[in-house]
Protein backbone atom coordinates (compact mmCIF):
# COMPACT_ATOMS: atom_id res chain seq x y z
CA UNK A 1 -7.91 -32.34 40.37
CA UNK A 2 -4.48 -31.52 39.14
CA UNK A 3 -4.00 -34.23 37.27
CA UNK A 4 -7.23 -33.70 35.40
CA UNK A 5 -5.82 -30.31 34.62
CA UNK A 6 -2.51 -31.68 33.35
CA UNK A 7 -4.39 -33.92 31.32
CA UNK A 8 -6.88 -31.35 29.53
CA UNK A 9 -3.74 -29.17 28.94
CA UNK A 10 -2.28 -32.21 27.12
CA UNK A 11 -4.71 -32.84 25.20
CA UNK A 12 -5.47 -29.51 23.78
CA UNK A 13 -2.45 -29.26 23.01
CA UNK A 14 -2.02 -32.49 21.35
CA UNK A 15 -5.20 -31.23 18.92
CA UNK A 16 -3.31 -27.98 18.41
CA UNK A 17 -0.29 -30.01 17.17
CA UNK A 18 -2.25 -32.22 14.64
CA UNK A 19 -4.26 -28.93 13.46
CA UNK A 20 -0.91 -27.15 12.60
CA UNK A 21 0.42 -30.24 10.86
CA UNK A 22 -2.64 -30.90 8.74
CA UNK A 23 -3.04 -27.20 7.89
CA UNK A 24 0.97 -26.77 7.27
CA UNK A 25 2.02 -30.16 5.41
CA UNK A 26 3.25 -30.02 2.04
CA UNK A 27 1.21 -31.45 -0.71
CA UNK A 28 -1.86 -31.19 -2.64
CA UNK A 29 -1.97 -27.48 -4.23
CA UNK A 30 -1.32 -25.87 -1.08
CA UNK A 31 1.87 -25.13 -2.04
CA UNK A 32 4.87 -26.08 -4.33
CA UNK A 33 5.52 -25.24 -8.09
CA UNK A 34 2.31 -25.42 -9.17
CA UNK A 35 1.11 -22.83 -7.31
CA UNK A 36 3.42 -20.58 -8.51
CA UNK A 37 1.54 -17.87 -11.16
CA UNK A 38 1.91 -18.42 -14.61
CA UNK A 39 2.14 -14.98 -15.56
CA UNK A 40 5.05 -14.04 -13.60
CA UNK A 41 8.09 -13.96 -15.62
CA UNK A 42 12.00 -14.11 -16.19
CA UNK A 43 14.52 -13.15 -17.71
CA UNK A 44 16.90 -15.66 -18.95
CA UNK A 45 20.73 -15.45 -21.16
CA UNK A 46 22.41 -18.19 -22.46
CA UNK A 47 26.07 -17.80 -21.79
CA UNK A 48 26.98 -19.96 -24.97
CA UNK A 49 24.78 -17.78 -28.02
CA UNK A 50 23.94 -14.96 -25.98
CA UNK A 51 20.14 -15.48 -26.65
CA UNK A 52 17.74 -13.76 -24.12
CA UNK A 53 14.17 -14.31 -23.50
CA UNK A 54 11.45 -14.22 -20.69
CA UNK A 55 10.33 -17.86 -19.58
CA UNK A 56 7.44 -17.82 -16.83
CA UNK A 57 8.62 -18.67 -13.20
CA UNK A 58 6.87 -21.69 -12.98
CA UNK A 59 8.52 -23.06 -15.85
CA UNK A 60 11.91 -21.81 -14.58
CA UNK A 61 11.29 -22.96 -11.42
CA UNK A 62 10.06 -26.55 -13.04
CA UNK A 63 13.02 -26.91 -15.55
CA UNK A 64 15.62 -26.55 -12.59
CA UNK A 65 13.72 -28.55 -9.96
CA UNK A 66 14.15 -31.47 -12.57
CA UNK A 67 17.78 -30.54 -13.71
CA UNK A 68 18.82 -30.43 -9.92
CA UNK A 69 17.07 -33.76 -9.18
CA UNK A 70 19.12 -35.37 -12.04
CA UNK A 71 22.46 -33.66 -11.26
CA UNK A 72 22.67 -33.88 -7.49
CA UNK A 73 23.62 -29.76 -8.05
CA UNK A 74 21.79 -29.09 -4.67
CA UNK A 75 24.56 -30.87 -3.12
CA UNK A 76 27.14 -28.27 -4.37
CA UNK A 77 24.78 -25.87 -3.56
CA UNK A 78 24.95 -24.28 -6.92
CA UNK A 79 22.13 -23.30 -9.38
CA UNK A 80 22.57 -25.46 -12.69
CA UNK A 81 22.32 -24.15 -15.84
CA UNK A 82 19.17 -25.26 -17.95
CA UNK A 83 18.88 -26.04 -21.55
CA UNK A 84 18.92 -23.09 -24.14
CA UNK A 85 15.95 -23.28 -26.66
CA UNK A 86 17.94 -21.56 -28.99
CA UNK A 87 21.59 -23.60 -28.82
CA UNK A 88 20.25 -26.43 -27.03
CA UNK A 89 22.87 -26.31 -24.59
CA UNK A 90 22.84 -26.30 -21.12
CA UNK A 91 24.37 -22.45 -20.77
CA UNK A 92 21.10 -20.90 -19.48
CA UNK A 93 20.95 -19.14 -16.74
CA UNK A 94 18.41 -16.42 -15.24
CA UNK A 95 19.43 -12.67 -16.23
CA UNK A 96 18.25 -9.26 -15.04
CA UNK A 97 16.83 -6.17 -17.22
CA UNK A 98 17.84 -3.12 -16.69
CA UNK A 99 14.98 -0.41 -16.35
CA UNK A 100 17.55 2.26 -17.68
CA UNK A 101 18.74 0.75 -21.11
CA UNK A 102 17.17 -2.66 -21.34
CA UNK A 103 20.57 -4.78 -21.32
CA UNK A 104 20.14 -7.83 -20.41
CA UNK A 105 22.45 -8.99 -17.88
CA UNK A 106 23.62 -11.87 -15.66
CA UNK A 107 23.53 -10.80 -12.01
CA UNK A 108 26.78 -9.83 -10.14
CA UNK A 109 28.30 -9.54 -13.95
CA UNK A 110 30.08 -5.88 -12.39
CA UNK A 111 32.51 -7.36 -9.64
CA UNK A 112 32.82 -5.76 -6.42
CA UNK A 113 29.37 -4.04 -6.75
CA UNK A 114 25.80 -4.28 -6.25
CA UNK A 115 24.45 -7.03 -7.61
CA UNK A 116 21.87 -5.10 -10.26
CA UNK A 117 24.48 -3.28 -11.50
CA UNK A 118 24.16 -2.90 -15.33
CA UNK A 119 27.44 -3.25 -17.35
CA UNK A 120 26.16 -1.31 -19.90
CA UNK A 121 24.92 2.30 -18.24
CA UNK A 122 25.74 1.67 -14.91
CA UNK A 123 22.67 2.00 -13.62
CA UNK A 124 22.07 -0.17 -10.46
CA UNK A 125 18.34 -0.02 -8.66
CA UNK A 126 19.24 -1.00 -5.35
CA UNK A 127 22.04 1.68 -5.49
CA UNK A 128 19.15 4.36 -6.32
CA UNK A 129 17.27 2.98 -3.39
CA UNK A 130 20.16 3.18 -1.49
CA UNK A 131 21.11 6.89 -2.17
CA UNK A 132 17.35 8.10 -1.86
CA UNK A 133 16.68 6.17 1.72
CA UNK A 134 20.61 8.40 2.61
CA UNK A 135 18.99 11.31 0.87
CA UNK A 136 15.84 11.24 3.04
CA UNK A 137 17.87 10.11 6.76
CA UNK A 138 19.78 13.51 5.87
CA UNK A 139 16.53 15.72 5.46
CA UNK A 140 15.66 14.62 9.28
């Protein structure tokens, strides 16, 4: 009688294990780029002609997949730069907006502060989020 019990355990869990991995595996349009939204966007700056411009994240996401499988950059564990479509270089890289002034900025470009941090007016969302979530701990 045990034994029959053992076995029925087993198996069910056996067919849990094949669900999971049929409902979790990679492939198809279950997941990946493509399923990305198109109408999601970026913003990108080209560190060589200072253009800027929005680029959807599936396309980022596409361009550096393929510039990472030709460079071996995941190896370094860096994020390569992609090709400008104003220069034509590769000196692309993704950028931030600021909701204050509308610079367009590289990420982490004001050193030893928050990332967001515009160069321009200062202005640094996380920092507002920061000082309000303080701001609202000291009301209690």
């Amino acid at each position: 009688m045990k034994n029959t019990i053992y076995a029925i355990v087993i198996v069910a869990c056996l067919l849990v294990a094949v669900v999971v991995f049929v409902k979790t595996r990679s492939g198809g349009s279950s997941g990946g780029i493509d399923s990305i939204s198109d109408t999601e966007q970026y913003w990108v700056k080209c560190r060589a002609c200072n253009a800027t411009y929005e680029m959807s994240q599936k396309e980022y996401y596409r361009e550096l997949s393929e510039r990472t499988q030709a460079g071996g950059a995941m190896a370094m564990n860096i994020t390569p730069p992609l090709t400008c479509r104003k220069c034509s270089k590769n000196t692309l890289f993704r950028a931030e907006k600021c909701p204050n002034c509308n610079e367009i900025f590289f990420t982490g470009e004001v050193k030893n502060d928050f990332s967001d941090r515009c160069p321009k007016c200062k202005h640094s969302k996380t920092d507002d989020s920061r000082k309000a979530r303080l701001a609202e701990q000291g009301r209690q």
